[in-house]
PDB file of N, CA and C in Angstrom:
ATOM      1  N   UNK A   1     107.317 106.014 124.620  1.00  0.00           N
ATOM      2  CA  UNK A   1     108.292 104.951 124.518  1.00  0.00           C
ATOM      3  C   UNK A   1     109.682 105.564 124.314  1.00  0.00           C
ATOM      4  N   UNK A   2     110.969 104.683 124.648  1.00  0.00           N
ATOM      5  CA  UNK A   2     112.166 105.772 124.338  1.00  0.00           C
ATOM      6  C   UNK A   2     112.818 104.603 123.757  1.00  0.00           C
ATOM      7  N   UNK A   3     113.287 104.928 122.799  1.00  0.00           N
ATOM      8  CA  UNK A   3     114.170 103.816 122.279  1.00  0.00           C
ATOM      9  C   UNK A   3     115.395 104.848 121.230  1.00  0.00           C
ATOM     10  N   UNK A   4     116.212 103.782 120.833  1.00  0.00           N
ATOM     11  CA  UNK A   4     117.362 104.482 120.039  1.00  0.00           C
ATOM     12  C   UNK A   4     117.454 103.797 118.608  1.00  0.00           C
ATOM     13  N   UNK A   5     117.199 104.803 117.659  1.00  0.00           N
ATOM     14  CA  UNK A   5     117.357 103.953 116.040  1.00  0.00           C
ATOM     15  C   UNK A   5     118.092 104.208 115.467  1.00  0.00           C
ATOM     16  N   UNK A   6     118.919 103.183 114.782  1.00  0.00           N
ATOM     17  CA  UNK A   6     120.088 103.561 113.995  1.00  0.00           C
ATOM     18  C   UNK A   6     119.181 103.795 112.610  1.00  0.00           C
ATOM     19  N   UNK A   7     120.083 105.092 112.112  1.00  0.00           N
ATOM     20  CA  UNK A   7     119.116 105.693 110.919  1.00  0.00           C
ATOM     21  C   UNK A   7     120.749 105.802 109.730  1.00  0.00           C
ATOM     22  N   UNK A   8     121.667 105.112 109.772  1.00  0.00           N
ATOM     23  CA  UNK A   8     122.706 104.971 109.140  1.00  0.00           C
ATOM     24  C   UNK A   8     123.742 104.349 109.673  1.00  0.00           C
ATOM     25  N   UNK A   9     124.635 104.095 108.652  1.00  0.00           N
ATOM     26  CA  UNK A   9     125.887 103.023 109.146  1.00  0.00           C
ATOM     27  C   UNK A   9     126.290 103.855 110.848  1.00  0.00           C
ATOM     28  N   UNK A  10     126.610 105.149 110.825  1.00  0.00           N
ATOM     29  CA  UNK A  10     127.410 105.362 112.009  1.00  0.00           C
ATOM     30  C   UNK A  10     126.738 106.437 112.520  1.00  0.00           C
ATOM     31  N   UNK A  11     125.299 106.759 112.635  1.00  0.00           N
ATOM     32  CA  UNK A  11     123.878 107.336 113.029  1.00  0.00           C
ATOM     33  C   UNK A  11     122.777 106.596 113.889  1.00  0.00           C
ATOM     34  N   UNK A  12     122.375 107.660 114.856  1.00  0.00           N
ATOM     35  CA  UNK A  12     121.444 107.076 115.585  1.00  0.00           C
ATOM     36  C   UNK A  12     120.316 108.551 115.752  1.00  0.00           C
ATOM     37  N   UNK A  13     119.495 108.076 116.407  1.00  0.00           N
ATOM     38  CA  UNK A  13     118.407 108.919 116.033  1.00  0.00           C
ATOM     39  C   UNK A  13     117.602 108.664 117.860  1.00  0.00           C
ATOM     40  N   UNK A  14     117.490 109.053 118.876  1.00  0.00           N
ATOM     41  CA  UNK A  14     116.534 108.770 119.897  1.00  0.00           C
ATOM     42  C   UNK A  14     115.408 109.276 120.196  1.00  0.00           C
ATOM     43  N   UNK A  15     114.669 108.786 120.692  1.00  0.00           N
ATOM     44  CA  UNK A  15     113.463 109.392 120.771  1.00  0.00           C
ATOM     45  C   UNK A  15     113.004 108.869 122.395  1.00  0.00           C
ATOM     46  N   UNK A  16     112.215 109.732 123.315  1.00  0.00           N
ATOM     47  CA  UNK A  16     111.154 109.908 124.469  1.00  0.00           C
ATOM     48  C   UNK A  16     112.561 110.530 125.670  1.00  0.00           C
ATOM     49  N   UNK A  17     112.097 109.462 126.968  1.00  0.00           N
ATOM     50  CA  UNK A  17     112.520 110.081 128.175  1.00  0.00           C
ATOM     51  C   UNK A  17     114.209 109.202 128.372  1.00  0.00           C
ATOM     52  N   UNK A  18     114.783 110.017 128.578  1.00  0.00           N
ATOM     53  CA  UNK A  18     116.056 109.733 129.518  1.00  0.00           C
ATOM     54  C   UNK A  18     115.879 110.227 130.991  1.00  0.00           C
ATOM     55  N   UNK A  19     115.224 109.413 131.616  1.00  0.00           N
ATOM     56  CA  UNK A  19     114.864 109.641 133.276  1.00  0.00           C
ATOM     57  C   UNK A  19     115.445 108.198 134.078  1.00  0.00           C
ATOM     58  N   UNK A  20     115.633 108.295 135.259  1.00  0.00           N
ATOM     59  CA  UNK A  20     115.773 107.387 136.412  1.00  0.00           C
ATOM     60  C   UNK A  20     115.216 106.004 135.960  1.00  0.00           C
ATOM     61  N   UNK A  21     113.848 106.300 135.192  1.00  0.00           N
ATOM     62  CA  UNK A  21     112.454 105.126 135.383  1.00  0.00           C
ATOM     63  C   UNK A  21     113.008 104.243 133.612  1.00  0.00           C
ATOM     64  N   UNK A  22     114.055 104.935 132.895  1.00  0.00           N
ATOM     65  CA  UNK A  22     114.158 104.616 131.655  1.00  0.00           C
ATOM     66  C   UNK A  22     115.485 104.366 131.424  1.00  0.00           C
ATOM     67  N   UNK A  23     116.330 104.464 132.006  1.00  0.00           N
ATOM     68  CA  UNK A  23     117.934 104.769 131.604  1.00  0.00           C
ATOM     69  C   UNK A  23     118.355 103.284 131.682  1.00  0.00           C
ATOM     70  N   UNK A  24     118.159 102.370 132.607  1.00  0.00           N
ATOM     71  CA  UNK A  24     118.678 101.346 132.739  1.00  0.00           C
ATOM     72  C   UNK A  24     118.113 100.206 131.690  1.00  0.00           C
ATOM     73  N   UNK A  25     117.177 100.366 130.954  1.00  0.00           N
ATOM     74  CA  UNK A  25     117.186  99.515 130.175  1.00  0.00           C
ATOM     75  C   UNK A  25     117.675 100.276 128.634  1.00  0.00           C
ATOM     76  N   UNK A  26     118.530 100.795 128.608  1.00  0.00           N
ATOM     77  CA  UNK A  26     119.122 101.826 127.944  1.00  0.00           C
ATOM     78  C   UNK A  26     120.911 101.369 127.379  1.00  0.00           C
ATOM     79  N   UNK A  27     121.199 101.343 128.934  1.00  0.00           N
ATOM     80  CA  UNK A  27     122.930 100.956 128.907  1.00  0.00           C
ATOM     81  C   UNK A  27     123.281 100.690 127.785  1.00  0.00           C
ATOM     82  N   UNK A  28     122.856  99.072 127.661  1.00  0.00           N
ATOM     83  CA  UNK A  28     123.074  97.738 126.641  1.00  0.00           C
ATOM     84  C   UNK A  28     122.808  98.797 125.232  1.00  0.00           C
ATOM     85  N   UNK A  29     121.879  99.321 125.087  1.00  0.00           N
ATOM     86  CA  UNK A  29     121.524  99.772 123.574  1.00  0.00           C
ATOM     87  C   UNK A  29     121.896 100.607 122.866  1.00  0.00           C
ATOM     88  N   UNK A  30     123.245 101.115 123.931  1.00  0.00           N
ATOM     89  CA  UNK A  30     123.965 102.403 123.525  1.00  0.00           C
ATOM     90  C   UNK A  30     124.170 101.728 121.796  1.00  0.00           C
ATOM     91  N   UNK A  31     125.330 103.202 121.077  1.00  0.00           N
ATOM     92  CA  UNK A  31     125.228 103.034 119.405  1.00  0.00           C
ATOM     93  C   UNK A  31     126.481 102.107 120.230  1.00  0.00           C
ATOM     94  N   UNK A  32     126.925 101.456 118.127  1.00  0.00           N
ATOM     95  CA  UNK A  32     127.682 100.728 117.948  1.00  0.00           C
ATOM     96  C   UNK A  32     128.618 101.325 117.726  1.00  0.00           C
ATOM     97  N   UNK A  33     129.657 101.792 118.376  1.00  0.00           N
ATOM     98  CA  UNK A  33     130.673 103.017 117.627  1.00  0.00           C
ATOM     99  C   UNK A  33     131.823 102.067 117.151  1.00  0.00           C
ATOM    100  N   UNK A  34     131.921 102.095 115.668  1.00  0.00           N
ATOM    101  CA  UNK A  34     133.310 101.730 114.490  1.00  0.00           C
ATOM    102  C   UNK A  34     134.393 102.642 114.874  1.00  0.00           C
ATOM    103  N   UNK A  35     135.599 102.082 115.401  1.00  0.00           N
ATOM    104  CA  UNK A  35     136.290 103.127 115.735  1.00  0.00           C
ATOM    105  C   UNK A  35     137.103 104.057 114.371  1.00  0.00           C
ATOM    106  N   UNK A  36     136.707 103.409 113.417  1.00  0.00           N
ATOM    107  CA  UNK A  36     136.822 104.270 111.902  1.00  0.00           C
ATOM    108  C   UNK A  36     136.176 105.028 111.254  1.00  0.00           C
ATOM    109  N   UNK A  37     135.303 105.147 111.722  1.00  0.00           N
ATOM    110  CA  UNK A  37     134.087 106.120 111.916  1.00  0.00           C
ATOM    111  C   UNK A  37     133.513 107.171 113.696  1.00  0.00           C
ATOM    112  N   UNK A  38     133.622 108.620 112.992  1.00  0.00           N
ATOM    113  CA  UNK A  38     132.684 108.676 113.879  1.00  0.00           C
ATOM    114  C   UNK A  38     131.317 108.867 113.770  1.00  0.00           C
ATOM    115  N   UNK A  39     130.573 108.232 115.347  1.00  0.00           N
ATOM    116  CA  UNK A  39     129.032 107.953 115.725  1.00  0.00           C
ATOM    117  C   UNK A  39     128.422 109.496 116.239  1.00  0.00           C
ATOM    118  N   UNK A  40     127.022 109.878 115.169  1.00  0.00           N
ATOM    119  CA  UNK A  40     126.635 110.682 115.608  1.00  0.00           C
ATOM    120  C   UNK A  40     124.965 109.959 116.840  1.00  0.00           C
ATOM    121  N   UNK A  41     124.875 110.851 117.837  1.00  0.00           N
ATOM    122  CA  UNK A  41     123.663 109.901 118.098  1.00  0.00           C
ATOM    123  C   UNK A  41     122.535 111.505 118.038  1.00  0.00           C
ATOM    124  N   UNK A  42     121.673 112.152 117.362  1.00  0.00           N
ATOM    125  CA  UNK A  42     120.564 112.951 117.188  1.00  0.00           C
ATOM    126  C   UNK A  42     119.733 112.848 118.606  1.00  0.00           C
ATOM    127  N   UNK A  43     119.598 113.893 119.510  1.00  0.00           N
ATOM    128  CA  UNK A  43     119.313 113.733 120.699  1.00  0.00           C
ATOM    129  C   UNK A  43     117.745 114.632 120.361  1.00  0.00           C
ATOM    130  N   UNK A  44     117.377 115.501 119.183  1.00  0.00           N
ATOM    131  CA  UNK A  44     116.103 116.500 119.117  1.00  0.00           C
ATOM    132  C   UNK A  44     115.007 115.547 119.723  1.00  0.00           C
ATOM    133  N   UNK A  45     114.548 114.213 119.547  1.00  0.00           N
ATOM    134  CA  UNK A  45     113.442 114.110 120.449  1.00  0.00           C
ATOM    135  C   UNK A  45     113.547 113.612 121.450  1.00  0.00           C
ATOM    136  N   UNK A  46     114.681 113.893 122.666  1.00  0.00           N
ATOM    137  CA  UNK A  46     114.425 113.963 123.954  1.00  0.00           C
ATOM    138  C   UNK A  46     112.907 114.664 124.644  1.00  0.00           C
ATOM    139  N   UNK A  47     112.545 113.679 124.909  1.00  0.00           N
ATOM    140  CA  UNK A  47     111.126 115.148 125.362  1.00  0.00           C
ATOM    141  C   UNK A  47     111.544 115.067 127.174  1.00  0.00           C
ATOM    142  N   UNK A  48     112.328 114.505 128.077  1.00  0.00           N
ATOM    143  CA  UNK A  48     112.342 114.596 129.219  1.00  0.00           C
ATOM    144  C   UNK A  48     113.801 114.075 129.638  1.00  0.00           C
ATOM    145  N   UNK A  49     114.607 114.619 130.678  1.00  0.00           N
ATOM    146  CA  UNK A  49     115.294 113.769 130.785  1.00  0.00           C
ATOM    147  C   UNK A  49     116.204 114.403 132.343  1.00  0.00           C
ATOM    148  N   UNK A  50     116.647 113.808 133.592  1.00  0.00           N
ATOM    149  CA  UNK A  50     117.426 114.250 134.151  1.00  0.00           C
ATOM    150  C   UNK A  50     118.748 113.343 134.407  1.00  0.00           C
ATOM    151  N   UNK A  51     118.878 113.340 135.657  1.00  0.00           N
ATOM    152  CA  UNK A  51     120.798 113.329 135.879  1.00  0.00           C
ATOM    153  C   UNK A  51     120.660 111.669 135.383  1.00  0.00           C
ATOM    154  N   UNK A  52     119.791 110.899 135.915  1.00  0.00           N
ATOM    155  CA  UNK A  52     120.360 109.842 135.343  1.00  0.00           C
ATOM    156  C   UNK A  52     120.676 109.599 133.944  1.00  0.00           C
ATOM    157  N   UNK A  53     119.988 110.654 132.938  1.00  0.00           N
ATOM    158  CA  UNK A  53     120.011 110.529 131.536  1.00  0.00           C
ATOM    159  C   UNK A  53     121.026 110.993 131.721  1.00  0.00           C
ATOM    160  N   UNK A  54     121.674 112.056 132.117  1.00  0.00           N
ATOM    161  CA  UNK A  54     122.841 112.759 131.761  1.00  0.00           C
ATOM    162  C   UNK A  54     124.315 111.395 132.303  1.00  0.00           C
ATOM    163  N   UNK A  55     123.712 110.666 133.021  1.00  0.00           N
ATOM    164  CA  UNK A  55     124.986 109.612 133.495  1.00  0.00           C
ATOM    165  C   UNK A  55     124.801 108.785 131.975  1.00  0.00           C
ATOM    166  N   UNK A  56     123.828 108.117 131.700  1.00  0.00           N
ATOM    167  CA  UNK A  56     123.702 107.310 130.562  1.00  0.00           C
ATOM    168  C   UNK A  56     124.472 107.731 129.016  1.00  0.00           C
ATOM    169  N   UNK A  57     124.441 109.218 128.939  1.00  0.00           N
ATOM    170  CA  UNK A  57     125.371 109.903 127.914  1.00  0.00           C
ATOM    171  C   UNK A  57     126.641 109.857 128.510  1.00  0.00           C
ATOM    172  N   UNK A  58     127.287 109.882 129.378  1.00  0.00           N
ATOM    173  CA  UNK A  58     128.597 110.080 129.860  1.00  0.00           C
ATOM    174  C   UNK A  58     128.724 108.279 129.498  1.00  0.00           C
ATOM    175  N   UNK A  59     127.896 107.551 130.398  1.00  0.00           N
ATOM    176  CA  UNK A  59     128.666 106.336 129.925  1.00  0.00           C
ATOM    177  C   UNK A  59     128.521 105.951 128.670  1.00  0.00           C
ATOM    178  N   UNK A  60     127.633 106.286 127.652  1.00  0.00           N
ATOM    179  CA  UNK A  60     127.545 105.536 126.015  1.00  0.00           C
ATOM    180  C   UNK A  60     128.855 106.156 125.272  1.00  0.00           C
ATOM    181  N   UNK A  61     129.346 107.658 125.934  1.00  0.00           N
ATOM    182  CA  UNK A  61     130.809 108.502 125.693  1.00  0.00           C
ATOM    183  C   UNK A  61     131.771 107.562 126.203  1.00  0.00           C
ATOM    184  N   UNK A  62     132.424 106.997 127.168  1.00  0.00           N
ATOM    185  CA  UNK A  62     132.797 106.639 127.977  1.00  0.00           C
ATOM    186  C   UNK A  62     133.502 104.829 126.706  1.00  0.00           C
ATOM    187  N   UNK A  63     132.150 104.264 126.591  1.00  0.00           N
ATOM    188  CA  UNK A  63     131.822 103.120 126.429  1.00  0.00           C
ATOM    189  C   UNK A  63     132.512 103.350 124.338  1.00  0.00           C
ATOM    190  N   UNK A  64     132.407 104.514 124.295  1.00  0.00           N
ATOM    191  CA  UNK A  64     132.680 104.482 122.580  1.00  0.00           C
ATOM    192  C   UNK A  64     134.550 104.864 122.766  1.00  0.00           C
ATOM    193  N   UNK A  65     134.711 105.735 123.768  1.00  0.00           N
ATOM    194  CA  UNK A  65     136.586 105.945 123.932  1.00  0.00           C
ATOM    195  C   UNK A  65     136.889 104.588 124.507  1.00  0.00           C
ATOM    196  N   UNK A  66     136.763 103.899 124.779  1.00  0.00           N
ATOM    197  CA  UNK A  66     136.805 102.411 125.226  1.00  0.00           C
ATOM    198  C   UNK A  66     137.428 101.474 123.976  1.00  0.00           C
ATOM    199  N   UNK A  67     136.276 101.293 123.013  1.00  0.00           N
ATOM    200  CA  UNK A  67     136.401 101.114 122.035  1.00  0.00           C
ATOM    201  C   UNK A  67     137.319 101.432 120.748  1.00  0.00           C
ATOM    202  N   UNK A  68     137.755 102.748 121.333  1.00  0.00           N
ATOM    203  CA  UNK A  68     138.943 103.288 120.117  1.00  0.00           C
ATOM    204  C   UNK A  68     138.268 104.248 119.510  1.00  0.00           C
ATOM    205  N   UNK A  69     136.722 104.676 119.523  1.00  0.00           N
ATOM    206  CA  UNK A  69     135.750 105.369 118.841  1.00  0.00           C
ATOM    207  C   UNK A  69     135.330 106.887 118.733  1.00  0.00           C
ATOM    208  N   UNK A  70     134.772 107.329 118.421  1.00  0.00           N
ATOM    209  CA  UNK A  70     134.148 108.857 118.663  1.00  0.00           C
ATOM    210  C   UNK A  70     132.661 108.967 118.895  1.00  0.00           C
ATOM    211  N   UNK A  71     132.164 109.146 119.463  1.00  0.00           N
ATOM    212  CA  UNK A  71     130.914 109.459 119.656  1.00  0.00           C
ATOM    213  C   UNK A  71     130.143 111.336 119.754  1.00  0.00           C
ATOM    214  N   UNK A  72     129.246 111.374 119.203  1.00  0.00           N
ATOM    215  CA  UNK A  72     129.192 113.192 119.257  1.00  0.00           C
ATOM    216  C   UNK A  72     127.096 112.867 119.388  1.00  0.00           C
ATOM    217  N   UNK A  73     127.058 113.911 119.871  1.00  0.00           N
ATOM    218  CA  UNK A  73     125.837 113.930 120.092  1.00  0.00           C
ATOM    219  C   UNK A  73     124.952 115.386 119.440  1.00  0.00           C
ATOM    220  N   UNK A  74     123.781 115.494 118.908  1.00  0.00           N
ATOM    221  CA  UNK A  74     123.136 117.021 118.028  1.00  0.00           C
ATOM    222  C   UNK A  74     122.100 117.131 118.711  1.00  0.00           C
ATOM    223  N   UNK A  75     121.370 118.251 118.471  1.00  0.00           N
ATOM    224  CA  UNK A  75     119.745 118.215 118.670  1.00  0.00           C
ATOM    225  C   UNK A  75     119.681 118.076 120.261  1.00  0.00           C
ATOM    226  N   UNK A  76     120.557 117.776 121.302  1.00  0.00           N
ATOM    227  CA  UNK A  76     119.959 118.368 122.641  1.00  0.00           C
ATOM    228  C   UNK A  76     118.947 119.267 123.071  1.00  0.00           C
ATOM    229  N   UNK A  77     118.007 119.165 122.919  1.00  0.00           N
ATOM    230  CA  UNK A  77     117.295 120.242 123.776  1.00  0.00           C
ATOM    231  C   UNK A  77     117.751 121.109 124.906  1.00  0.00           C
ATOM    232  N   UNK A  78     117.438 122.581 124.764  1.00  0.00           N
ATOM    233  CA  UNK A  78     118.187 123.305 125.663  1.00  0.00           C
ATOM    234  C   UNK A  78     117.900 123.708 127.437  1.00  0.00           C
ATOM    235  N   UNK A  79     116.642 122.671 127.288  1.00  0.00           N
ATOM    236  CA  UNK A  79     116.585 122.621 128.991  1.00  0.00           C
ATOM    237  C   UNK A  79     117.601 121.294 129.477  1.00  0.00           C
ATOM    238  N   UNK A  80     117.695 120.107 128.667  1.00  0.00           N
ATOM    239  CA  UNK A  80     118.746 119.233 129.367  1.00  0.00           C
ATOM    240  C   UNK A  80     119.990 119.822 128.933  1.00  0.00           C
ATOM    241  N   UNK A  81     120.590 120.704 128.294  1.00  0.00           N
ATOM    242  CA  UNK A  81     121.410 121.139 127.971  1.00  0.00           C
ATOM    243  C   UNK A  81     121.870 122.077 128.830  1.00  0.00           C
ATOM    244  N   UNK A  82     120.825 122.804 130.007  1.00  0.00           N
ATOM    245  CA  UNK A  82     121.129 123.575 131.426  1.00  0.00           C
ATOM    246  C   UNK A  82     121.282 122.136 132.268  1.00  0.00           C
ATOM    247  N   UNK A  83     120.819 121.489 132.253  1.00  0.00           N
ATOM    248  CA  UNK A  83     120.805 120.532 133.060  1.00  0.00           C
ATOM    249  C   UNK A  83     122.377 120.037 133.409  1.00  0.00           C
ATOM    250  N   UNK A  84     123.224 119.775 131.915  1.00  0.00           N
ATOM    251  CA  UNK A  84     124.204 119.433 131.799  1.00  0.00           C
ATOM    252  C   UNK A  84     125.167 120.441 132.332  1.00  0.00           C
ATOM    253  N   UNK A  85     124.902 121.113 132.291  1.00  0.00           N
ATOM    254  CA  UNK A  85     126.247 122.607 132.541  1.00  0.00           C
ATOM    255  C   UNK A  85     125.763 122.847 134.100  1.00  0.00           C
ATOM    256  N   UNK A  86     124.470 122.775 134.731  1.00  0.00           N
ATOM    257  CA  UNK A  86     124.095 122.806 135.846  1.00  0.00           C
ATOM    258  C   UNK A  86     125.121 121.471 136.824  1.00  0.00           C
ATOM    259  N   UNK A  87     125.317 120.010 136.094  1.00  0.00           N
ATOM    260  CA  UNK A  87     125.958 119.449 136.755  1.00  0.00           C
ATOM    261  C   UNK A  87     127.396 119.274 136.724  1.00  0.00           C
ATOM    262  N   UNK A  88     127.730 120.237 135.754  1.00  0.00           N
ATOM    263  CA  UNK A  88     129.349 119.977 135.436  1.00  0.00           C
ATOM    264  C   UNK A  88     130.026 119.256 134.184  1.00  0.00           C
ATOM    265  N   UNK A  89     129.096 118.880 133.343  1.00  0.00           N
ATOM    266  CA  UNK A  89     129.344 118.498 132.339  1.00  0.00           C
ATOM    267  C   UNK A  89     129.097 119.276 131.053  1.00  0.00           C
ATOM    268  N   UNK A  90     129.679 120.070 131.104  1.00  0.00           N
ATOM    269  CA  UNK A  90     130.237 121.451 129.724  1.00  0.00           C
ATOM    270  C   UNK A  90     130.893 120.731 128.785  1.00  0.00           C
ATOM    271  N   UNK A  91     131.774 119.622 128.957  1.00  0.00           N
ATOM    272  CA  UNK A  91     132.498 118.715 128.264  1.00  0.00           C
ATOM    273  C   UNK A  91     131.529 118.145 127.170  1.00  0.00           C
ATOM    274  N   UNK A  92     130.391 118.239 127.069  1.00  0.00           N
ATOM    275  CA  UNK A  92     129.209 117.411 126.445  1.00  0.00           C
ATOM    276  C   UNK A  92     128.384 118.507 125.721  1.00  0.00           C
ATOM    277  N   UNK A  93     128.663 119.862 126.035  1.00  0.00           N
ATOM    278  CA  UNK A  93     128.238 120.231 125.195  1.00  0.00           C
ATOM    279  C   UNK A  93     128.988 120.608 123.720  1.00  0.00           C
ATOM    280  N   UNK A  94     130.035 120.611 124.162  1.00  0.00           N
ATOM    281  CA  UNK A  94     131.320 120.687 123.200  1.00  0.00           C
ATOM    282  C   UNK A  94     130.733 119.512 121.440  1.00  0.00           C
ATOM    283  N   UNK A  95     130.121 118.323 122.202  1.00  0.00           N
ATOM    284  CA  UNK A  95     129.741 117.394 121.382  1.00  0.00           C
ATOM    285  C   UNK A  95     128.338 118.071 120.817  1.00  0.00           C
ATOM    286  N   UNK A  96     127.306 118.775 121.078  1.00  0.00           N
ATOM    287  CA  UNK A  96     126.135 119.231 120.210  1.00  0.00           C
ATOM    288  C   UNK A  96     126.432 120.562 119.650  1.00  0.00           C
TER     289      UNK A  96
END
């Protein structure tokens, strides 16, 4: 199952696949980013994930500077973490 839990006021915690077959019911559930706070979101139990996961982090980033917010992301695993630098997004690792 992949879902995203807020585990504190400005904390999130995810868990399973960021793939093609999972991302879109995802969008909507991005964190809530307080733009007086910044949002960490804990990425360690990714167990799968490709480019569409990697679009779904650009837009929940995207969707929190929108807002006025910060968003940062930890715990990437270091095969989507080639994944990311494989597509050009080095900018994201800056955040784990």
């Amino acid at each position: 199952m992949t879902k995203l839990t807020q585990t504190g006021p400005s904390s999130w915690s995810f868990e399973g696949e960021l793939t093609f077959a999972t991302v879109a019911g995802m969008i909507t559930a991005g964190p809530k980013v307080d733009p007086t706070t910044p949002a960490v979101v804990d990425l360690s139990g990714l167990t799968r994930g490709d480019s569409a996961g990697l679009s779904l982090l650009v837009e929940w980033l995207a969707a929190a500077r929108a807002s006025g917010g910060v968003l940062r992301y930890t715990g990437l695993p270091e095969k989507f973490a080639r994944l990311a630098r494989v597509a050009g997004l080095d900018f994201l690792n800056s955040n784990f």
